[in-house]
Protein backbone atom coordinates (compact mmCIF):
# COMPACT_ATOMS: atom_id res chain seq x y z
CA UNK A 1 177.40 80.69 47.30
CA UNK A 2 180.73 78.93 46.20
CA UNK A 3 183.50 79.78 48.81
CA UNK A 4 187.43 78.64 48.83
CA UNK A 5 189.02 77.66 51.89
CA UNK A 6 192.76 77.79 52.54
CA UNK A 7 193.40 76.20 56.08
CA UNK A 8 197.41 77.47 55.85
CA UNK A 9 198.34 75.08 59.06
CA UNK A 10 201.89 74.33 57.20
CA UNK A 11 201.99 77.99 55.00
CA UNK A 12 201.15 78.63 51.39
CA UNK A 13 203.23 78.86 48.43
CA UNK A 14 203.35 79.28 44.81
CA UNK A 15 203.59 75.54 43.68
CA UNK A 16 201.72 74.22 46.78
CA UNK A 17 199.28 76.44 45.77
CA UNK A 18 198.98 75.24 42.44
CA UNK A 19 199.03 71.43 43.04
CA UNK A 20 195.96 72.20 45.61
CA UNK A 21 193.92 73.78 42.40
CA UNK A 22 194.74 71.31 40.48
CA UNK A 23 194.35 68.31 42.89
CA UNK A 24 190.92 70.38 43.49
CA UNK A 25 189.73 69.36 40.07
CA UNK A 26 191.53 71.26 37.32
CA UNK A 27 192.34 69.26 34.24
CA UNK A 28 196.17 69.60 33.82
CA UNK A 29 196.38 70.12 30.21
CA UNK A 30 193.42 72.80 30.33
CA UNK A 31 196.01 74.97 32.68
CA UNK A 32 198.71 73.84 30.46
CA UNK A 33 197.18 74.88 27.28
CA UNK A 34 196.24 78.06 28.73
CA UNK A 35 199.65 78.34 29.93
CA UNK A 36 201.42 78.16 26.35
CA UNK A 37 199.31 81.66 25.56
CA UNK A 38 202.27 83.16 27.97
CA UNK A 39 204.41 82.58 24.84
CA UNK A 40 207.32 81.51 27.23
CA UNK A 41 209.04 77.99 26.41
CA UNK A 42 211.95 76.06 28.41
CA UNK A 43 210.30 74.67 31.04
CA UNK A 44 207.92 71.20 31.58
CA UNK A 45 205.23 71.56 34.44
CA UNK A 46 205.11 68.36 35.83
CA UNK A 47 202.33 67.58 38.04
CA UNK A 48 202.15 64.16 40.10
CA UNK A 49 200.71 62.27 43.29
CA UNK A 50 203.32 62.03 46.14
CA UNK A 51 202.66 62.07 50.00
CA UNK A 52 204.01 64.01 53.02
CA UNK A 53 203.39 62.77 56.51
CA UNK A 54 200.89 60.01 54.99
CA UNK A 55 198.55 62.30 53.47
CA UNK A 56 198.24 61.89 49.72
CA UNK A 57 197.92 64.56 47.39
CA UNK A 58 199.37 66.58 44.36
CA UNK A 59 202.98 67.97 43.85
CA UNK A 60 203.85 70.29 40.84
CA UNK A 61 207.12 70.73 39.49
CA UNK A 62 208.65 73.38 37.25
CA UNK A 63 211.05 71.74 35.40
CA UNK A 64 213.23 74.40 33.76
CA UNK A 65 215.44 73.72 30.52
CA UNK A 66 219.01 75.07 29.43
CA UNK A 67 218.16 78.64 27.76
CA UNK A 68 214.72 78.99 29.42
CA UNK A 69 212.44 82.14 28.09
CA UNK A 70 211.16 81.56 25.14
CA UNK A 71 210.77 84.92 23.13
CA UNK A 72 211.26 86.86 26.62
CA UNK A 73 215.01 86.21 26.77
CA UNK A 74 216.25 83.77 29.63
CA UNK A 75 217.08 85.76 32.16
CA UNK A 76 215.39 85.16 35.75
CA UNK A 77 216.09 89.02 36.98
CA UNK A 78 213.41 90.91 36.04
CA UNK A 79 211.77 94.09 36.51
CA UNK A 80 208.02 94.40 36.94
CA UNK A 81 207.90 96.19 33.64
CA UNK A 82 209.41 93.05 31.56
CA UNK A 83 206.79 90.66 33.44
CA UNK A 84 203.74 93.22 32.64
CA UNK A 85 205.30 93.35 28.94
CA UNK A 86 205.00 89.09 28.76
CA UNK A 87 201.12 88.76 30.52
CA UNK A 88 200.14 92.11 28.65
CA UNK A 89 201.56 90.60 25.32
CA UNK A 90 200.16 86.50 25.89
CA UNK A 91 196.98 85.36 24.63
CA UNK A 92 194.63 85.08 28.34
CA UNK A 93 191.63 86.20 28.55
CA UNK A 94 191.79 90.14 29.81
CA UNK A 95 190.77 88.88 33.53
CA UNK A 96 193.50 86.45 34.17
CA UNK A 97 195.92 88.78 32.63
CA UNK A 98 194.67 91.42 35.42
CA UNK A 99 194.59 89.21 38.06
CA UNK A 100 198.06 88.06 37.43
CA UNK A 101 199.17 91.77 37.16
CA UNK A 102 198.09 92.88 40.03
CA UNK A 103 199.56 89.74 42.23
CA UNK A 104 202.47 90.67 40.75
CA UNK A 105 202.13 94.41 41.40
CA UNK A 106 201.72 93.20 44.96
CA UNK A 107 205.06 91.69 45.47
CA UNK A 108 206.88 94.31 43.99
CA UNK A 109 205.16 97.13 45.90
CA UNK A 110 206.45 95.27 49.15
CA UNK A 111 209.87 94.48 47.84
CA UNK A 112 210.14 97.91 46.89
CA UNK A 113 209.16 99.03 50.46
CA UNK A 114 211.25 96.78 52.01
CA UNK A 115 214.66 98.01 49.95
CA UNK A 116 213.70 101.69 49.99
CA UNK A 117 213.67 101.86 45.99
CA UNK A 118 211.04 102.77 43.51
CA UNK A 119 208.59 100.55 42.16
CA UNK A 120 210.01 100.96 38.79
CA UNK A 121 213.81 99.98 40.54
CA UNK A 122 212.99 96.66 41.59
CA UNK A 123 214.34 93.83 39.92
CA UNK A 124 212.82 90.25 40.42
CA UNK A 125 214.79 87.54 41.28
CA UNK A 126 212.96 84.38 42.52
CA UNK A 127 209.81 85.64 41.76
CA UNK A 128 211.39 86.45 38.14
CA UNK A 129 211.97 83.20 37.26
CA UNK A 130 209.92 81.42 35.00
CA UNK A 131 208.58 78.97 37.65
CA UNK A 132 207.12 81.62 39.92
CA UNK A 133 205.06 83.36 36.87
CA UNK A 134 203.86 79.44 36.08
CA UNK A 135 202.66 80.04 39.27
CA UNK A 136 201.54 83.19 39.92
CA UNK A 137 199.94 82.92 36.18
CA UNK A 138 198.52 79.45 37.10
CA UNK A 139 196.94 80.50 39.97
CA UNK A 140 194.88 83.35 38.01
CA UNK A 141 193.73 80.57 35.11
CA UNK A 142 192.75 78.32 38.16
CA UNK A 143 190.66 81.08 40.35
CA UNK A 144 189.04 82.07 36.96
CA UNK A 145 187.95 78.72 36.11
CA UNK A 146 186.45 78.05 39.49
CA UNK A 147 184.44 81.11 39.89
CA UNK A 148 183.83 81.22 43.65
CA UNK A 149 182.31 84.26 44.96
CA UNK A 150 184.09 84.51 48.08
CA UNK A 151 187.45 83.13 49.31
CA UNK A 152 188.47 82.70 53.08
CA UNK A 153 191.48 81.64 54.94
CA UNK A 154 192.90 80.01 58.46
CA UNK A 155 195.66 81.73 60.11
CA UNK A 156 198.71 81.81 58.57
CA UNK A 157 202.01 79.53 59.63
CA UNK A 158 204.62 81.80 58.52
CA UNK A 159 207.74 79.65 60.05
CA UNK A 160 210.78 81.20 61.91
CA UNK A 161 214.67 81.07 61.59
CA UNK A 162 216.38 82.21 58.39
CA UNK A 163 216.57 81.58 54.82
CA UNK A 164 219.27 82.17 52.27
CA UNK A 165 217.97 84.16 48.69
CA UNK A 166 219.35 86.49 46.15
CA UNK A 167 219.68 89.48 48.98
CA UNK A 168 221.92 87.19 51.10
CA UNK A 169 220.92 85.36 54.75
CA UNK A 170 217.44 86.90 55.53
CA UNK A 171 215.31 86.30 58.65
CA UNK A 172 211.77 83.99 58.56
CA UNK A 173 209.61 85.37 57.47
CA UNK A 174 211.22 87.22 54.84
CA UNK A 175 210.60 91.10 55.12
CA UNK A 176 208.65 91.07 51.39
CA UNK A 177 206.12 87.92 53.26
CA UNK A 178 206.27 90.44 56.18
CA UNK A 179 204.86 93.32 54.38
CA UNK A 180 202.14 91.58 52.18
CA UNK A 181 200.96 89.67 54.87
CA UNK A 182 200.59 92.89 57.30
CA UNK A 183 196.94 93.31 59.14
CA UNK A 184 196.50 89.36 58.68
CA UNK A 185 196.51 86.42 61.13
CA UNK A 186 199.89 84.87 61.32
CA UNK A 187 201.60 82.17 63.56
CA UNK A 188 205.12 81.34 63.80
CA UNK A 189 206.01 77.77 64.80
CA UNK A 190 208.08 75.89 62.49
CA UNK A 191 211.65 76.61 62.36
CA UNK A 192 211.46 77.02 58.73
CA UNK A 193 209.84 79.04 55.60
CA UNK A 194 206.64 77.85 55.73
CA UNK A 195 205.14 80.80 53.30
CA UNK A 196 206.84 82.75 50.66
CA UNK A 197 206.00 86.11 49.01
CA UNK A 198 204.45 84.30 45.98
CA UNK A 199 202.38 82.16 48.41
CA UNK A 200 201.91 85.20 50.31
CA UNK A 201 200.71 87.77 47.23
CA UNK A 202 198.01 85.01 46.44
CA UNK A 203 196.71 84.50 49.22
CA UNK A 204 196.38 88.05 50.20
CA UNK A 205 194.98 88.95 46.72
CA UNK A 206 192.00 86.69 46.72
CA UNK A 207 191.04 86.20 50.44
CA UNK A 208 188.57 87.99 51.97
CA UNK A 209 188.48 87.11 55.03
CA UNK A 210 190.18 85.18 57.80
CA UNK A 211 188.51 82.82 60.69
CA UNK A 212 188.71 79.45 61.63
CA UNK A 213 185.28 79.68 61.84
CA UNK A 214 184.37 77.31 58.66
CA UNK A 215 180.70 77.81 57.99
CA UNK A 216 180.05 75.75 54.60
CA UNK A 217 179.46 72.22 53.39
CA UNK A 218 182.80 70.62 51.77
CA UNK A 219 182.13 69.55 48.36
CA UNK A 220 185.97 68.71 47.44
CA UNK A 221 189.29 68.94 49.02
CA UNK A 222 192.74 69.72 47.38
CA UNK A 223 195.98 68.59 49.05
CA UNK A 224 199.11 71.16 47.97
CA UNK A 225 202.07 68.78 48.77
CA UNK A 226 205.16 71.00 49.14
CA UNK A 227 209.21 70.13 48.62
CA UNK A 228 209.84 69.99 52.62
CA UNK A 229 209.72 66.29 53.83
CA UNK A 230 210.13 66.88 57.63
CA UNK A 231 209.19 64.96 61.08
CA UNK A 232 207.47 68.44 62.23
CA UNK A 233 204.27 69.49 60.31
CA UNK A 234 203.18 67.67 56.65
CA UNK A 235 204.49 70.13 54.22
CA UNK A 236 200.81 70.53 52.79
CA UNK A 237 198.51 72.94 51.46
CA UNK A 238 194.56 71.89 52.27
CA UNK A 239 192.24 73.82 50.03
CA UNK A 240 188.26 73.17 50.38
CA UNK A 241 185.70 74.35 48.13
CA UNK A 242 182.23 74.11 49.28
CA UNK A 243 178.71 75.87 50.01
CA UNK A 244 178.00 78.62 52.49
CA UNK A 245 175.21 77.58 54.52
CA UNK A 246 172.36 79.52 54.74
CA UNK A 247 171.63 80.82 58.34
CA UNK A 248 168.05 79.31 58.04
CA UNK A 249 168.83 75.83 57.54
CA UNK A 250 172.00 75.32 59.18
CA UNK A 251 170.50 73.49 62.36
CA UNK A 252 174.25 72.81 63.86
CA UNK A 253 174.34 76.83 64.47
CA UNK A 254 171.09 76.30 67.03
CA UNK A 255 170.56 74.18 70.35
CA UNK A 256 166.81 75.19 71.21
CA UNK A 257 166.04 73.75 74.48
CA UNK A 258 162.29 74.28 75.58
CA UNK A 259 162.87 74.94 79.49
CA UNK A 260 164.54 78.14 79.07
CA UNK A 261 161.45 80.13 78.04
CA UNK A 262 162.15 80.08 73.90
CA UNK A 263 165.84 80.89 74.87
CA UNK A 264 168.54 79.63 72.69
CA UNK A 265 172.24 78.91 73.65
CA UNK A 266 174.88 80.98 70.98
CA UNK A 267 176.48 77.79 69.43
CA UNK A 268 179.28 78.58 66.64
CA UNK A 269 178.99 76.82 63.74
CA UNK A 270 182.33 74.55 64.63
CA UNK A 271 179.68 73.87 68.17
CA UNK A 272 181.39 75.69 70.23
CA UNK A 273 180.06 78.04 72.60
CA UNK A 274 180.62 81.56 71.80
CA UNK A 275 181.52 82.34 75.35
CA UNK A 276 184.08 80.16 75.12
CA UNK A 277 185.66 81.13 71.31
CA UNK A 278 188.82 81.58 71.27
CA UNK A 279 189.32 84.79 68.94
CA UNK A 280 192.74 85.72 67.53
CA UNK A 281 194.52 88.91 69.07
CA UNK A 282 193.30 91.05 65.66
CA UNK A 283 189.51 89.51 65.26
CA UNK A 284 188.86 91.34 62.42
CA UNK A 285 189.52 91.05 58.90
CA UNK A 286 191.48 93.63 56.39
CA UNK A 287 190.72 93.72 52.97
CA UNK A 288 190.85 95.35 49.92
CA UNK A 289 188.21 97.11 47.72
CA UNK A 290 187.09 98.63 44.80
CA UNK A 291 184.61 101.37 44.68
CA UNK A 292 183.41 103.59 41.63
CA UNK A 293 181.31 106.88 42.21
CA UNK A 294 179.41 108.97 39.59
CA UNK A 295 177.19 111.84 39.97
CA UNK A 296 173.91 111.67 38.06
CA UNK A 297 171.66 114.84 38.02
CA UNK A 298 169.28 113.56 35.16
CA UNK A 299 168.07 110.34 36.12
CA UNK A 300 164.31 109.15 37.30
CA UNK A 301 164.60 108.42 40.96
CA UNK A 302 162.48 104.87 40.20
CA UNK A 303 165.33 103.82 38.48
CA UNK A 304 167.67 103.36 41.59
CA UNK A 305 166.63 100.48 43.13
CA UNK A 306 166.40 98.42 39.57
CA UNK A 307 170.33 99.64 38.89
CA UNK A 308 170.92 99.33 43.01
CA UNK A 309 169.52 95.60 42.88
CA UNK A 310 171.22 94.51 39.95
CA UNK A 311 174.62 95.63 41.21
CA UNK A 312 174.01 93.50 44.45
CA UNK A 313 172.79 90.15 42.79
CA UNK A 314 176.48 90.74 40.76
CA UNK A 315 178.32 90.46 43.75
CA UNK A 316 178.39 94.34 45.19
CA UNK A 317 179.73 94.34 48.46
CA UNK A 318 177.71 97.43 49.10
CA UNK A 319 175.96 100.31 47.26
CA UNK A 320 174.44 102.98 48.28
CA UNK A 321 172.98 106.94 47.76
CA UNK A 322 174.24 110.12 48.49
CA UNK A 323 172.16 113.79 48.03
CA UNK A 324 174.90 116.44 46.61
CA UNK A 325 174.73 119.43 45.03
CA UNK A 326 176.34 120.11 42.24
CA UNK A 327 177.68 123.05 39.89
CA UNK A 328 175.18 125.83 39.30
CA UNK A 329 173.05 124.90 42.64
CA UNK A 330 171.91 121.29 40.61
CA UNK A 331 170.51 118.65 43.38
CA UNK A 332 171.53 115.12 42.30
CA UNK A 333 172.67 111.80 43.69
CA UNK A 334 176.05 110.34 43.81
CA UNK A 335 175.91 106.78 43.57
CA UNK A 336 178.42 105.15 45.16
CA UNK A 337 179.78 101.28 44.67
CA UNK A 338 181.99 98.98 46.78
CA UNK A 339 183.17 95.32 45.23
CA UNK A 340 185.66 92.97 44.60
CA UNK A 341 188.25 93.59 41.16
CA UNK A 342 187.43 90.36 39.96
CA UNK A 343 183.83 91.61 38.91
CA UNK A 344 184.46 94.93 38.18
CA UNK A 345 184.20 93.91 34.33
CA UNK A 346 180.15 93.47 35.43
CA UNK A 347 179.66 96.05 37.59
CA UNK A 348 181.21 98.96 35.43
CA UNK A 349 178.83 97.37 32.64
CA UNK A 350 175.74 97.86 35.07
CA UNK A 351 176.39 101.51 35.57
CA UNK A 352 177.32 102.81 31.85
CA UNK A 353 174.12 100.99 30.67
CA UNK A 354 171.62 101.09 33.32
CA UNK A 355 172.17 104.80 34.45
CA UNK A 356 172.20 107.88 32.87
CA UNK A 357 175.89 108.59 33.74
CA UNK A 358 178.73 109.46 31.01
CA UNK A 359 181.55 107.74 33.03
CA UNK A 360 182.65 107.25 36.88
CA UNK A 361 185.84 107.38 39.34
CA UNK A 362 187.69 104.58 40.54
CA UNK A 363 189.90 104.57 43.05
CA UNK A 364 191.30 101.35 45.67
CA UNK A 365 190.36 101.48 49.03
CA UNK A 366 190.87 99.64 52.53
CA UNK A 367 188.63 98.53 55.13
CA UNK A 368 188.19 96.99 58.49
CA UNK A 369 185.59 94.46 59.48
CA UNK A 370 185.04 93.32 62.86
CA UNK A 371 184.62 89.96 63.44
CA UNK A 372 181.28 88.38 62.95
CA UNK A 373 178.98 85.73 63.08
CA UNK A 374 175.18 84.33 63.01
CA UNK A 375 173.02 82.91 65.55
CA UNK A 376 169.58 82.72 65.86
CA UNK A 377 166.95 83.21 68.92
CA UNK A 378 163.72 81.62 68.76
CA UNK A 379 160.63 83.62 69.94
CA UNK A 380 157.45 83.12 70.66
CA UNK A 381 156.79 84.12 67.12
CA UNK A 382 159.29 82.04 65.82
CA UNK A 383 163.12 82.32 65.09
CA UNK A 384 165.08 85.62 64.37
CA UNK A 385 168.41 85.75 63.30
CA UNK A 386 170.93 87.71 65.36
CA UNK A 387 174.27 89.31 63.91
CA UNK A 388 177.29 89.54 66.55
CA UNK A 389 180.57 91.23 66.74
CA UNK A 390 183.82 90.59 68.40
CA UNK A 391 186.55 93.26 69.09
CA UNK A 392 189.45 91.94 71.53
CA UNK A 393 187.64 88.71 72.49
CA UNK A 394 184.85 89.77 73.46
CA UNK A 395 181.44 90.36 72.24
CA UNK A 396 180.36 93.81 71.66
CA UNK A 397 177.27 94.43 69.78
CA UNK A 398 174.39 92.33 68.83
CA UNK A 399 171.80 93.11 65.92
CA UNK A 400 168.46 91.57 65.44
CA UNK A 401 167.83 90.89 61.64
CA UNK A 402 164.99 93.49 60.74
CA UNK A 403 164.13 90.77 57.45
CA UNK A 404 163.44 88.05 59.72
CA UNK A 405 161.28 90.61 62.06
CA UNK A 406 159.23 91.56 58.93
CA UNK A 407 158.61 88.54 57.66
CA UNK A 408 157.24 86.88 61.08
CA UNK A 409 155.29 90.11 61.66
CA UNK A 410 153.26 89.35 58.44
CA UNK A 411 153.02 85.73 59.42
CA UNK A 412 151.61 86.21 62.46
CA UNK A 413 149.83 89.76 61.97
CA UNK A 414 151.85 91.62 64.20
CA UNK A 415 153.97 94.83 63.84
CA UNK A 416 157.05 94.51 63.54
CA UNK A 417 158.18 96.14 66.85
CA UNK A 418 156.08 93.64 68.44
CA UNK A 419 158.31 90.80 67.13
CA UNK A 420 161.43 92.90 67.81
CA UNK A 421 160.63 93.94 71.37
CA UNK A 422 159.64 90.07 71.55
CA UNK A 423 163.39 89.20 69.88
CA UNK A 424 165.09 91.78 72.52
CA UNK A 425 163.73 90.54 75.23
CA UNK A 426 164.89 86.94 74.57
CA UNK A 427 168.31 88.27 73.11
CA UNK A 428 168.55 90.33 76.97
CA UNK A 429 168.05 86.87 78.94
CA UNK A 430 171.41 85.13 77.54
């Protein structure tokens, strides 16, 4: 599974954002030919090497010309209607266009919080500007051509102090980066703006999750270098992308020592002991989702699990049944989907052709995770995997995996409550 890392030490913003994508691996003029389908000239995106504290990396530049605009008109005060009007009207492909629209549709739903006005009210000023759509539209032609299927984040260095914008003297972090960043990790410790709302609305948009529990293998690393050259903190976005590691063969996540009686110390996957993790004030994550429903009364029931499967292996995050009734005393099903908006194109596909359904609802949705992660306890048997979670520090529930239970159970020609009461009992002596 391909995952994206932002480790936000120094913040996140639009242009540091796209100089880590690109220093990542994307070929500039494939992001500037895709780009020109905006259909708005005056401006030269210059992307080059430069440093910040002595780490090397890339630095992109929106250069802007006299009467910037193109066919849009040169004006950098905009409402979200004239920006929908350019991305609806360019030449991307229909999934950049919505990702763009709905980072977008994120800023201006918190500036329009923030001033009290309607979302139709609110005018664009820095995030107008041509630069911040080059990056807001850059960052959607970047995430589409690396396909990851999940992206996480560190906590997020916001900065302190105050900043001077179209509004007048605002405090850090500005009440727009405020409100998109709300339910997520922050820290404050540079006396600066160390993340914008540009920075902020992709960030938020894409990540799933946020831990500084990093449990893949690195297979690049993008340096974002930003405009600030300071003494403090390198002005730097670090992006990895990498490999989740599969519980079963990630042996850094075990420490098996024979003399406890097939007990197993809980390591973390940075090799840390659990007892000793250091979990952020909110340890869990907040995160948007999609979910479509339909009701199907005229469907064969062995049908389910081929549509239920096939919306999982496309990147569900769940999916499940529910008996209703319906209109003139008719049993049926509702089948009910939860998943990302960046593959709703293939799961919408799944359900008009592989059920018997004439359409579905859609509607956004939030949820709360608790904080999580994977060890494993090795048994007489052999090993089971164990799921934790954290609420306020401290470890609250455990669950043994039932599919590593069944599958030594066969192996060994047990039951399976045998190898559970045998997994219990180990998981009860730590």
């Amino acid at each position: 599974m391909k995952v994206l890392y932002y480790d936000c030490f120094s913040g996140i913003s639009g242009d540091m954002n796209l100089g880590a994508l690109l220093d990542l691996g994307i070929d500039r003029e494939y992001l500037i030919s895709q780009l020109k389908k905006l259909h708005i000239g005056g401006y030269d995106l210059q992307v080059n090497r430069d440093m910040r504290n002595g780490i090397a990396g890339t630095r992109v530049d929106v250069v802007l010309g006299k009467n910037h605009g193109g066919n849009n008109g040169g004006h950098s005060n905009r409402n979200l209607n004239d920006i929908e009007n350019i991305i609806n009207l360019s030449d991307l492909s229909t999934e950049v266009k919505d990702i763009s629209l709905n980072i977008f549709k994120k800023v201006a739903e918190a500036e329009a919080k923030v001033h009290n006005k309607l979302l139709e009210e609110v005018h664009f000023h820095e995030v107008g500007a041509v630069d911040s759509i080059v990056d807001i539209v850059g960052a959607a032609i970047c995430f589409d051509y690396f396909k990851v299927d999940k992206v996480e984040a560190s906590r997020v260095e916001v900065g302190r102090g105050f900043v001077k914008c179209a509004h007048g003297i605002l405090p850090v972090p500005a009440p727009a980066t405020v409100e998109i960043l709300k339910n997520i990790p922050i820290k404050s410790e540079v006396p600066f703006e160390a993340t914008t709302p540009t920075g902020a609305a992709i960030l938020t948009y894409f990540s799933s999750e946020y831990t500084e529990n990093r449990n893949f293998k690195i297979s690049r690393i993008g340096y974002g270098i930003g405009h600030r050259d300071n003494d403090i903190i390198p002005d730097v976005l670090r992006v990895f992308l990498g490999e989740i590691i599969p519980i079963e063969n990630d042996d850094k996540q075990k420490n098996y020592n024979e003399n406890k009686n097939h007990r197993i110390e809980y390591i973390s996957t940075d090799e840390e002991k659990l007892d000793e993790y250091d979990f952020n004030d909110k340890d869990y994550k907040v995160e948007d989702i999609q979910v479509i429903e339909c009701n199907i009364d005229d469907m064969n029931p062995e049908m389910y699990q081929c549509t239920m499967d096939a919306l999982l292996e496309n990147g569900a995050s769940d999916v499940y049944l529910t008996p209703i009734i319906m209109k003139k005393e008719r049993p049926a099903v509702k089948l009910t989907v939860l998943y990302k908006s960046k593959i709703e194109e293939k799961i919408r596909d799944i359900i008009l052709t592989q059920t018997t359904t004439l359409g579905f609802r859609k509607y956004k949705m939030q949820r709360n995770i608790l904080n999580r992660n994977f060890t494993r306890i090795i048994t007489k048997y052999g090993e089971v995997g164990v799921k934790n979670a954290y609420y306020k520090g401290k470890k609250i529930k455990s669950k043994i995996e039932y599919e590593d239970c069944r599958k030594l159970a066969l192996k060994n020609k047990v039951s399976v409550q045998e190898i559970y009461r045998e997994a219990m009992t180990e998981l009860l002596k730590q």
